[in-house]
C-alpha atoms as a PDB file:
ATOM      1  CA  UNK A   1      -4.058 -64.385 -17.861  1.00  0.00           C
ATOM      2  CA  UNK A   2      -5.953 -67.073 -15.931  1.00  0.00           C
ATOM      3  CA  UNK A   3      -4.665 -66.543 -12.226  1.00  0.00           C
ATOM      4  CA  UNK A   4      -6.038 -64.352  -9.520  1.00  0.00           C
ATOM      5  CA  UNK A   5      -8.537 -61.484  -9.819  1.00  0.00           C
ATOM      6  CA  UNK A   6      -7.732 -58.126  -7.868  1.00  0.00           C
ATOM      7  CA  UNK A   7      -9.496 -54.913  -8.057  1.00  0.00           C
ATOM      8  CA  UNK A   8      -7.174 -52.084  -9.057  1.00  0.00           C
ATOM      9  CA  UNK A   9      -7.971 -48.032  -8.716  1.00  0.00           C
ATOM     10  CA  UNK A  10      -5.868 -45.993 -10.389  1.00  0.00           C
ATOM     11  CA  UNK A  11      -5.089 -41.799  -8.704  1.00  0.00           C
ATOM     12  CA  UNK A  12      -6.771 -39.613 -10.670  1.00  0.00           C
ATOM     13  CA  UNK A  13      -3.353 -38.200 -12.080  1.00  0.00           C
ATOM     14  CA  UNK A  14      -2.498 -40.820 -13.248  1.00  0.00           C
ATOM     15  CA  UNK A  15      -5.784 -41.683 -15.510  1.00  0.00           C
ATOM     16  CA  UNK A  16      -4.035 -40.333 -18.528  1.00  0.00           C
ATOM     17  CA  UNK A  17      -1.990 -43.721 -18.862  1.00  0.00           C
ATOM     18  CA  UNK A  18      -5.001 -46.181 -18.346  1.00  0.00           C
ATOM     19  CA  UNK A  19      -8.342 -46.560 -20.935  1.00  0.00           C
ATOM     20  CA  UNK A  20     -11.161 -44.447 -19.892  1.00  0.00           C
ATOM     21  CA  UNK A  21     -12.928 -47.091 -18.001  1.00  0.00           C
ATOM     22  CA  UNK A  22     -10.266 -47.849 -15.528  1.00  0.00           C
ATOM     23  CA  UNK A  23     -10.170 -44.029 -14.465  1.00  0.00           C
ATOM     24  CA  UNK A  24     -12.845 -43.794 -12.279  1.00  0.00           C
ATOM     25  CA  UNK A  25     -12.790 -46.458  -9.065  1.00  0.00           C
ATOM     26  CA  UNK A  26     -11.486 -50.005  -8.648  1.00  0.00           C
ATOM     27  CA  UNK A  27     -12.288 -52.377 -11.813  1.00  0.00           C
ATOM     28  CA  UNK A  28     -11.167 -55.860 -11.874  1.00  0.00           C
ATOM     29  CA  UNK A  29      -8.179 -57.398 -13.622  1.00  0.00           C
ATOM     30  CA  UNK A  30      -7.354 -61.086 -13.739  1.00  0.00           C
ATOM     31  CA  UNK A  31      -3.418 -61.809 -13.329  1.00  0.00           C
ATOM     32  CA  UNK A  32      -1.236 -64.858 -13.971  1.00  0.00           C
ATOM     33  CA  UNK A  33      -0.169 -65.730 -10.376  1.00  0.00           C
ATOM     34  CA  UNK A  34       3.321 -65.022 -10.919  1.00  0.00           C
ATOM     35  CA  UNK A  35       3.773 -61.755 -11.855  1.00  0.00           C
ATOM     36  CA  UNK A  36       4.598 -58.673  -9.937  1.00  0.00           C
ATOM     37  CA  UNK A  37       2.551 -55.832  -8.984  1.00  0.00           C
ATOM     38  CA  UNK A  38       4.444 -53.497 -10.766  1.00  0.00           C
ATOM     39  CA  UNK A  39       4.688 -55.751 -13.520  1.00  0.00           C
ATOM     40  CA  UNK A  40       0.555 -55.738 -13.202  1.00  0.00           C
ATOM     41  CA  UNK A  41       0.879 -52.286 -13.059  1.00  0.00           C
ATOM     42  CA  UNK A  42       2.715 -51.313 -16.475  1.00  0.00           C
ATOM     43  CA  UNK A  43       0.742 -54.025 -18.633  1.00  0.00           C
ATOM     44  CA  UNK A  44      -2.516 -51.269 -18.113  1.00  0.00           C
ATOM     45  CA  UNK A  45      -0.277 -48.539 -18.714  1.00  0.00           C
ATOM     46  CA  UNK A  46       1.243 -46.419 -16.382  1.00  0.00           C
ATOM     47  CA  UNK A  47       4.666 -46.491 -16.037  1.00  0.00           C
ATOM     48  CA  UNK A  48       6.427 -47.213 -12.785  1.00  0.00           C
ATOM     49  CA  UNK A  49       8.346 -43.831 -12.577  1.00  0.00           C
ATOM     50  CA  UNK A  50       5.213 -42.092 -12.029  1.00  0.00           C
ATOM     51  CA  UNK A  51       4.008 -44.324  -9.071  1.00  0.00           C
ATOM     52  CA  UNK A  52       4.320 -43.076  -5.461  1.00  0.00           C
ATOM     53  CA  UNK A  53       2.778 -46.022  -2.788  1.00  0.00           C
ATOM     54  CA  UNK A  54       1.429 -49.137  -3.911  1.00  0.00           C
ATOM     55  CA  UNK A  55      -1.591 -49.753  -1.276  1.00  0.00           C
ATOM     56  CA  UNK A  56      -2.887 -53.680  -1.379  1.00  0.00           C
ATOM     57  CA  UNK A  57      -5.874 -53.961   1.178  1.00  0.00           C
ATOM     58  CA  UNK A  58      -4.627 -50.784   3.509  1.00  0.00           C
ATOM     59  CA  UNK A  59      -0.968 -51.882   3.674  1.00  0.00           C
ATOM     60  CA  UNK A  60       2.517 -50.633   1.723  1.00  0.00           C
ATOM     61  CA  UNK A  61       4.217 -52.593  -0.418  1.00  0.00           C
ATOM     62  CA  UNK A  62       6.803 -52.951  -3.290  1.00  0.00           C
ATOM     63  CA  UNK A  63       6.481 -53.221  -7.214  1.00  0.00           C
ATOM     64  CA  UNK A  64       7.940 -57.186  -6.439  1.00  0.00           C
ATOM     65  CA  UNK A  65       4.864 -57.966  -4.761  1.00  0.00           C
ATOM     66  CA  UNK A  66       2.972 -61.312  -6.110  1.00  0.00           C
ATOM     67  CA  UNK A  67      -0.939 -60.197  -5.851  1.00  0.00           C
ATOM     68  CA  UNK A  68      -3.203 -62.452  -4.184  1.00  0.00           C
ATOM     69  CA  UNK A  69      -6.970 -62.955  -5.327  1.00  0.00           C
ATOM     70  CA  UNK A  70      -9.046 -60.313  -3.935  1.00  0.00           C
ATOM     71  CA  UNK A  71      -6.913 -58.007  -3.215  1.00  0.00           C
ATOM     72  CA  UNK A  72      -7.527 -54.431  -3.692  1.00  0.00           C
ATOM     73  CA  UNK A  73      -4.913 -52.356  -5.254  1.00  0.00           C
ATOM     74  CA  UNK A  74      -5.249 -48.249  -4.675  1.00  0.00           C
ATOM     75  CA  UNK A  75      -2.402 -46.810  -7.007  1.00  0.00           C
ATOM     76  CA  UNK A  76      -1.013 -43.714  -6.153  1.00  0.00           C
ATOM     77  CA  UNK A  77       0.759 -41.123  -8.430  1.00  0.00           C
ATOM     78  CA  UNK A  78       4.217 -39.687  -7.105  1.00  0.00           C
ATOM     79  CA  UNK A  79       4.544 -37.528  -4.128  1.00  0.00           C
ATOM     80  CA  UNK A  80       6.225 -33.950  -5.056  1.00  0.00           C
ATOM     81  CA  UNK A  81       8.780 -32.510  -4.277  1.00  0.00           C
ATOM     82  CA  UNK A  82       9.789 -35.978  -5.390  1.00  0.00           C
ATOM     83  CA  UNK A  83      13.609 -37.089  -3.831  1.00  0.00           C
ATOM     84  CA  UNK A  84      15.617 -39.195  -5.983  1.00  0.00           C
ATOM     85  CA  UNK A  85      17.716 -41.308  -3.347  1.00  0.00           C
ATOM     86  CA  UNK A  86      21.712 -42.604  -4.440  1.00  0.00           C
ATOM     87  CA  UNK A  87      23.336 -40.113  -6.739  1.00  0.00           C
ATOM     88  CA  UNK A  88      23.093 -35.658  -7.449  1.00  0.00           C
ATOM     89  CA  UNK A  89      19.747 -35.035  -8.964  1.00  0.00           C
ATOM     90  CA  UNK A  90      20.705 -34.615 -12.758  1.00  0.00           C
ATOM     91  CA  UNK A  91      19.058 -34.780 -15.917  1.00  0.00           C
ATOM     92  CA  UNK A  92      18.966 -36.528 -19.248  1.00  0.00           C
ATOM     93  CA  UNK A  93      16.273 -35.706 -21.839  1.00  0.00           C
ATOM     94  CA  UNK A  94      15.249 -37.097 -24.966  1.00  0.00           C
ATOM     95  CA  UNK A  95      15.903 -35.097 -28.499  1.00  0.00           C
ATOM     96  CA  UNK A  96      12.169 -33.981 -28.645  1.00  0.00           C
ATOM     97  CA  UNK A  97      13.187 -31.748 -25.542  1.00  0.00           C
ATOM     98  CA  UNK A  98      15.385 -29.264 -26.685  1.00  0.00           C
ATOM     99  CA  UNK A  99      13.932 -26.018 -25.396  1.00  0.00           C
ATOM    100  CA  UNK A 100      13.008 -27.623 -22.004  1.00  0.00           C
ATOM    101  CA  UNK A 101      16.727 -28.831 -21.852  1.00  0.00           C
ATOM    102  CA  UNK A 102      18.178 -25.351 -22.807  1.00  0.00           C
ATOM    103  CA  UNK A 103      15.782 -23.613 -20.238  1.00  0.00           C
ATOM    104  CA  UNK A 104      16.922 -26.312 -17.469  1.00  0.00           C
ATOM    105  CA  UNK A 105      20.909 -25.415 -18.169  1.00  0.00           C
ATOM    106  CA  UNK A 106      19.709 -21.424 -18.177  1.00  0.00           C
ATOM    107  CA  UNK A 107      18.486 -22.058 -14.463  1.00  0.00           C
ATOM    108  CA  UNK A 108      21.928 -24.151 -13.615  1.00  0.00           C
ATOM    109  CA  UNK A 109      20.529 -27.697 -13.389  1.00  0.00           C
ATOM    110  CA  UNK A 110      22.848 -30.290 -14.553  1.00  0.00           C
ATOM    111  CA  UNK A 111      20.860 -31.107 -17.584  1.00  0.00           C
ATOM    112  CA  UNK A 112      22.124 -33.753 -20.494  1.00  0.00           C
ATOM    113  CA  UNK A 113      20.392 -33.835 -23.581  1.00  0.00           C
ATOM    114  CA  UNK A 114      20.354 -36.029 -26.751  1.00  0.00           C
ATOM    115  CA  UNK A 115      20.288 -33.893 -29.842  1.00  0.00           C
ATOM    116  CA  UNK A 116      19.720 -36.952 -32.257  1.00  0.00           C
ATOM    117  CA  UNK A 117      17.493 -40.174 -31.720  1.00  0.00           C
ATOM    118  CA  UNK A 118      20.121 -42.478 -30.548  1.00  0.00           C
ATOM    119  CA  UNK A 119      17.356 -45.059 -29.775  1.00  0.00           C
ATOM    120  CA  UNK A 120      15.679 -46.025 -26.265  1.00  0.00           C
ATOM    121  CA  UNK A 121      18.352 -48.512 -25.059  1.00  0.00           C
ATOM    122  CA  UNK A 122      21.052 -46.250 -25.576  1.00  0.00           C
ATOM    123  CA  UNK A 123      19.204 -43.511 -23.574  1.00  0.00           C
ATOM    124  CA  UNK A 124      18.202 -45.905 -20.630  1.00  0.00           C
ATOM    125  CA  UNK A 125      22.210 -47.416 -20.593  1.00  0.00           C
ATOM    126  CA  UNK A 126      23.579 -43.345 -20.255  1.00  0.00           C
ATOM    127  CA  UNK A 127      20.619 -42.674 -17.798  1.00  0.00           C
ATOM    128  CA  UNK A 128      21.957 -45.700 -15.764  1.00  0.00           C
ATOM    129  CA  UNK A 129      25.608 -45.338 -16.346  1.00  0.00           C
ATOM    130  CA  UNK A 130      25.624 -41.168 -15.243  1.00  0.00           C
ATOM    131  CA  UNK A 131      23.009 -42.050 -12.683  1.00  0.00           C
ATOM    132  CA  UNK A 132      20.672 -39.355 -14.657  1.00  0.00           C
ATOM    133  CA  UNK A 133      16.869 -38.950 -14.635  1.00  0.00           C
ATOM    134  CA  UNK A 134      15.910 -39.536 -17.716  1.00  0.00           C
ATOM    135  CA  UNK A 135      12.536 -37.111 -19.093  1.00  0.00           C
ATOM    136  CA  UNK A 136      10.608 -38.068 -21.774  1.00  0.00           C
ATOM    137  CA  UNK A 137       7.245 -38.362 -22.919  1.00  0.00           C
ATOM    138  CA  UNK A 138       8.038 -41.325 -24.706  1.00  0.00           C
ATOM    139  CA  UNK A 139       6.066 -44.311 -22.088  1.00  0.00           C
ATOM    140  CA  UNK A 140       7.821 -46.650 -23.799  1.00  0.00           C
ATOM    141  CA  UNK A 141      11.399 -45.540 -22.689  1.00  0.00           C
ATOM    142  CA  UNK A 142      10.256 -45.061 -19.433  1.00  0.00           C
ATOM    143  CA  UNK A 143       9.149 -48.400 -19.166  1.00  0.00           C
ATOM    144  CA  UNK A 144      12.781 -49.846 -19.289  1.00  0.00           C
ATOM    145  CA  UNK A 145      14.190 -52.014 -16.552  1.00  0.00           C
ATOM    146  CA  UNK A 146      17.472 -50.160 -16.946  1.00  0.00           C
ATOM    147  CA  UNK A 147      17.075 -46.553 -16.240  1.00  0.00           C
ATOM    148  CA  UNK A 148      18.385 -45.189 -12.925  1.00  0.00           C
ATOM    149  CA  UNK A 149      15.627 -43.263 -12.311  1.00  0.00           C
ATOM    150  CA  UNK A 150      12.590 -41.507 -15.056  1.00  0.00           C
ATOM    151  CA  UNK A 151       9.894 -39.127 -15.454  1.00  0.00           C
ATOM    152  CA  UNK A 152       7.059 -38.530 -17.929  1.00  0.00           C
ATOM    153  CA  UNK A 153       6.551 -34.922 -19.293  1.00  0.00           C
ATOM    154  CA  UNK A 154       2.763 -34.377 -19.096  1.00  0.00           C
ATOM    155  CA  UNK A 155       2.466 -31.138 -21.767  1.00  0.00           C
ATOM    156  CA  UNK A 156       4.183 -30.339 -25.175  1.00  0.00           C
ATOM    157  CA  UNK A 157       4.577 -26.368 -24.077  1.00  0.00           C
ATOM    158  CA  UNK A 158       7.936 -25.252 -22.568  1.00  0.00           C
ATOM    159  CA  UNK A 159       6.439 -23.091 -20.104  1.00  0.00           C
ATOM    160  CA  UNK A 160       4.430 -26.067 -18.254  1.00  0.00           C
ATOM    161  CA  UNK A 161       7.013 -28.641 -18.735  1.00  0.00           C
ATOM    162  CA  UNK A 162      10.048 -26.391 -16.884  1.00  0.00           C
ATOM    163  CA  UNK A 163       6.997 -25.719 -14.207  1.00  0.00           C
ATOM    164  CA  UNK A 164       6.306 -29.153 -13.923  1.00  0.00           C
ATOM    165  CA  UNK A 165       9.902 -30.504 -13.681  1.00  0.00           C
ATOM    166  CA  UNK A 166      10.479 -27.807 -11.424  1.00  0.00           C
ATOM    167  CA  UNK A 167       7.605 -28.904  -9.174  1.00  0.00           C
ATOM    168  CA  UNK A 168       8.161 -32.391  -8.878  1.00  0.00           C
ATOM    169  CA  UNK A 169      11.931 -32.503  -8.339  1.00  0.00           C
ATOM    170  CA  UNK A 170      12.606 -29.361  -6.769  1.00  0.00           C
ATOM    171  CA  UNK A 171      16.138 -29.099  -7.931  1.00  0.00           C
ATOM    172  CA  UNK A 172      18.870 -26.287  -6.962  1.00  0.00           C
ATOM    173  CA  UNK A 173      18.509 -23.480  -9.578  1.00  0.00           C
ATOM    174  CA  UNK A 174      22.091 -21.526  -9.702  1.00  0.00           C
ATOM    175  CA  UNK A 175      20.542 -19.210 -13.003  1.00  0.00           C
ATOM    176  CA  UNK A 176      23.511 -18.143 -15.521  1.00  0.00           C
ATOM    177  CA  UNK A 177      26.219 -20.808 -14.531  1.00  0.00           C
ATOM    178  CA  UNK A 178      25.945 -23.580 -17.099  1.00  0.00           C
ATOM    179  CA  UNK A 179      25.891 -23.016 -21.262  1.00  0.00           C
ATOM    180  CA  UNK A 180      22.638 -23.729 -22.952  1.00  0.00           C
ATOM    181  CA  UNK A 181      24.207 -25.264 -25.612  1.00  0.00           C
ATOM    182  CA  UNK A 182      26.101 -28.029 -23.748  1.00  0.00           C
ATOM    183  CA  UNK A 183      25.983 -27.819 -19.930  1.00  0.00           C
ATOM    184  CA  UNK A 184      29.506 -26.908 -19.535  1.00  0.00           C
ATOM    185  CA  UNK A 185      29.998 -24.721 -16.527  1.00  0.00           C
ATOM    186  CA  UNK A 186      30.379 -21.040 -17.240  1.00  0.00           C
ATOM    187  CA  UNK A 187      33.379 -18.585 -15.842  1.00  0.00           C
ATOM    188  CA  UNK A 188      33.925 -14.855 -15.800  1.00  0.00           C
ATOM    189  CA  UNK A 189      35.661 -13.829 -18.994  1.00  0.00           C
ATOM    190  CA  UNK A 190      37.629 -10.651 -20.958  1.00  0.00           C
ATOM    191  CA  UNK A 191      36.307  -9.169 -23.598  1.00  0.00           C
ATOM    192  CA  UNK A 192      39.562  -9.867 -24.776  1.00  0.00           C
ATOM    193  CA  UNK A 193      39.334 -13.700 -23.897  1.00  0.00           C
ATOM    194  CA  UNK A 194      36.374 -13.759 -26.333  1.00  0.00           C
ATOM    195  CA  UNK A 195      36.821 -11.354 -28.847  1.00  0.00           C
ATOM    196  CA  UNK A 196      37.900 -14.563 -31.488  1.00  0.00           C
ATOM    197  CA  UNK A 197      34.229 -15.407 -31.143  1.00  0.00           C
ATOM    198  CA  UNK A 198      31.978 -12.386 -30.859  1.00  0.00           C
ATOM    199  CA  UNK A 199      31.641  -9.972 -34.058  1.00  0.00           C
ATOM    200  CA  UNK A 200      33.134  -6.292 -33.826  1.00  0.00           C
ATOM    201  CA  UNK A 201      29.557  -4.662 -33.259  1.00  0.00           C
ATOM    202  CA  UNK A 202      29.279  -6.622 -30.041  1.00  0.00           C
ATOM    203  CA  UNK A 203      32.728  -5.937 -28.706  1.00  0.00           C
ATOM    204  CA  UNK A 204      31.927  -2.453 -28.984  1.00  0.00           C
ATOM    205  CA  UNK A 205      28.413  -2.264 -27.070  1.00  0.00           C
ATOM    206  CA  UNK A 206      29.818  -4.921 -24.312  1.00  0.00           C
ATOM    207  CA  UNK A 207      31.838  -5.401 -21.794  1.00  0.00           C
ATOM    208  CA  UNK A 208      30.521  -8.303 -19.560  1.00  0.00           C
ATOM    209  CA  UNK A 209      31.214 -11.283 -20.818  1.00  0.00           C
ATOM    210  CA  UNK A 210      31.348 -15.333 -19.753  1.00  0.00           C
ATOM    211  CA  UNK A 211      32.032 -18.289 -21.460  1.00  0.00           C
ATOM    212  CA  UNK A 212      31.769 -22.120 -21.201  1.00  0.00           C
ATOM    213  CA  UNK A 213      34.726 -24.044 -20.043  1.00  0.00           C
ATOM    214  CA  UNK A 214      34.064 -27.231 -22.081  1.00  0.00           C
ATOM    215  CA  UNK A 215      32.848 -25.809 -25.572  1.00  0.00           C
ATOM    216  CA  UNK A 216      34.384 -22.239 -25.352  1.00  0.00           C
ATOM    217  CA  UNK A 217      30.862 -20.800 -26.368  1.00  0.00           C
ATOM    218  CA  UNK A 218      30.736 -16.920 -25.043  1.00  0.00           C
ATOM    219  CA  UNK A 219      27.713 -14.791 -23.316  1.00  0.00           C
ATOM    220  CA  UNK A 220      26.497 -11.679 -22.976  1.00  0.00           C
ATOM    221  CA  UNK A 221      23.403  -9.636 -22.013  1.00  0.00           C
ATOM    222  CA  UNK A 222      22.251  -9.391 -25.961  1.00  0.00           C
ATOM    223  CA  UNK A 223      18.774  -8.834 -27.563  1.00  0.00           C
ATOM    224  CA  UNK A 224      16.919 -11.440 -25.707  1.00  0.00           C
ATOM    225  CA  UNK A 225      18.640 -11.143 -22.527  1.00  0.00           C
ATOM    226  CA  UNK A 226      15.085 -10.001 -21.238  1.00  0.00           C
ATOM    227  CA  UNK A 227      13.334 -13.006 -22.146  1.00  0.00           C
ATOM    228  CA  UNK A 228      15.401 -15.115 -20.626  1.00  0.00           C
ATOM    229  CA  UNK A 229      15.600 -12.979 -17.813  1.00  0.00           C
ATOM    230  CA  UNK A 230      11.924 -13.561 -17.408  1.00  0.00           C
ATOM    231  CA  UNK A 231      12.138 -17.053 -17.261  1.00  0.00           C
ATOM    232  CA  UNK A 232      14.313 -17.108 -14.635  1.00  0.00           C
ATOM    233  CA  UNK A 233      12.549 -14.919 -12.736  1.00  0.00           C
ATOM    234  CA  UNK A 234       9.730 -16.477 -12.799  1.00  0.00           C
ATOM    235  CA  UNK A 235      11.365 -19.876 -12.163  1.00  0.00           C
ATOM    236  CA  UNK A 236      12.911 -18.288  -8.891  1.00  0.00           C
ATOM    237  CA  UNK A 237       9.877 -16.967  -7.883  1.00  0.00           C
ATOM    238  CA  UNK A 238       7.995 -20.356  -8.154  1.00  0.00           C
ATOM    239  CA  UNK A 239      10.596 -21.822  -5.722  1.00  0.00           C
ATOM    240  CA  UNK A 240      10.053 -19.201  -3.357  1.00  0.00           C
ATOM    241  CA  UNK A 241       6.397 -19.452  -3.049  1.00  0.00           C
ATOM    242  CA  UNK A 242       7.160 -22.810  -2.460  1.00  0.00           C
ATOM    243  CA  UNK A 243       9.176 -23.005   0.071  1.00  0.00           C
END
């Protein structure tokens, strides 16, 4: 690049994305003249789905933005709760987010997840055809044009990342309606409606059942019914404080 200089400070959240010397106040960067902001933006790192307000010189304005010499650019992370305009907020998650997927579905959020690698355009083309925000902590992904809307998980443990998601998108939690194993929406059910797919032993010790309505799957309060219960307790809780 041979075009304009600007000075560009990065928010302090968002210093994970950029090389330890752009963290800390405004440090020049020479552009081309015709590229965008946000364009600017994602060629040091950080991609667009975690950037709130674009500030050039005191003033708002979009990724599309041509920068000027001079300018200074304050980068701001994403404001939480964060509101995704133009569709339900629902999910779509990458296959190195199983647990985080299966916790989402135990708290009722609309949660799709990709069980194999099907590849990054294929998982930006579903996130844009179901109008899904797409979670990863792949940058790379989340760096495509085509996604409807994306979000970077910041930590590799299951507890933070459900606290985190939680956090920043504030979604409905409706705990026990959807299956863990493939979103479907769960409904009241026999023990005689299930008994083809629980074993004898739980039959006997059970009588409140559900099931899923698109795989056929069937619940109960079992062994870990308290660990799970825990999760969503604490995942209530959160929202209450909150609010």
């Amino acid at each position: 690049m041979n075009g304009p200089e600007i000075h560009v400070e990065f928010a302090p959240e968002l210093g994970m994305f950029v090389p330890p010397a752009r963290r800390t106040g405004a440090t020049a960067v020479v552009t081309d003249g015709v590229s965008t902001l946000g364009h600017v933006v994602e060629s040091l790192g950080v991609p667009l789905t975690e950037v709130g307000v674009l500030d050039v010189d005191g003033r708002e304005v979009a990724p599309s933005h041509i920068p000027a010499a001079d300018e200074h650019v304050t980068v701001r992370a994403v404001t939480r709760p964060q509101h995704v305009p133009g569709a339900p907020l629902r999910f779509l998650l990458d296959v190195h987010l199983g647990t985080l997927a299966r916790r989402l579905r135990l708290l009722g959020v609309d949660t799709a997840y990709e069980s194999t690698d099907i590849g990054d355009p294929a998982l930006a083309a579903r996130s844009a055809a179901e109008k899904r925000v797409m979670l990863s902590r792949d940058r790379g992904l989340l760096h495509r044009r085509e996604l409807w809307a994306g979000a970077f998980v910041y930590s590799t443990r299951p507890e933070d990342q459900l606290r985190d998601i939680l956090g920043r998108f504030a979604p409905e939690l409706k705990p026990w309606t959807r299956c863990t194993a493939c979103n479907g929406l769960l409904k009241e059910a026999t023990k005689e409606q299930v008994a083809d797919r629980i074993e004898h032993g739980t039959q006997q010790s059970y009588d409140v059942f559900a099931q899923c309505e698109q795989c056929g799957r069937a619940y109960w309060k079992g062994a870990h019914h308290d660990k799970l219960e825990a999760i969503v307790e604490q995942a209530m809780n959160m929202g209450t404080q909150e609010s």
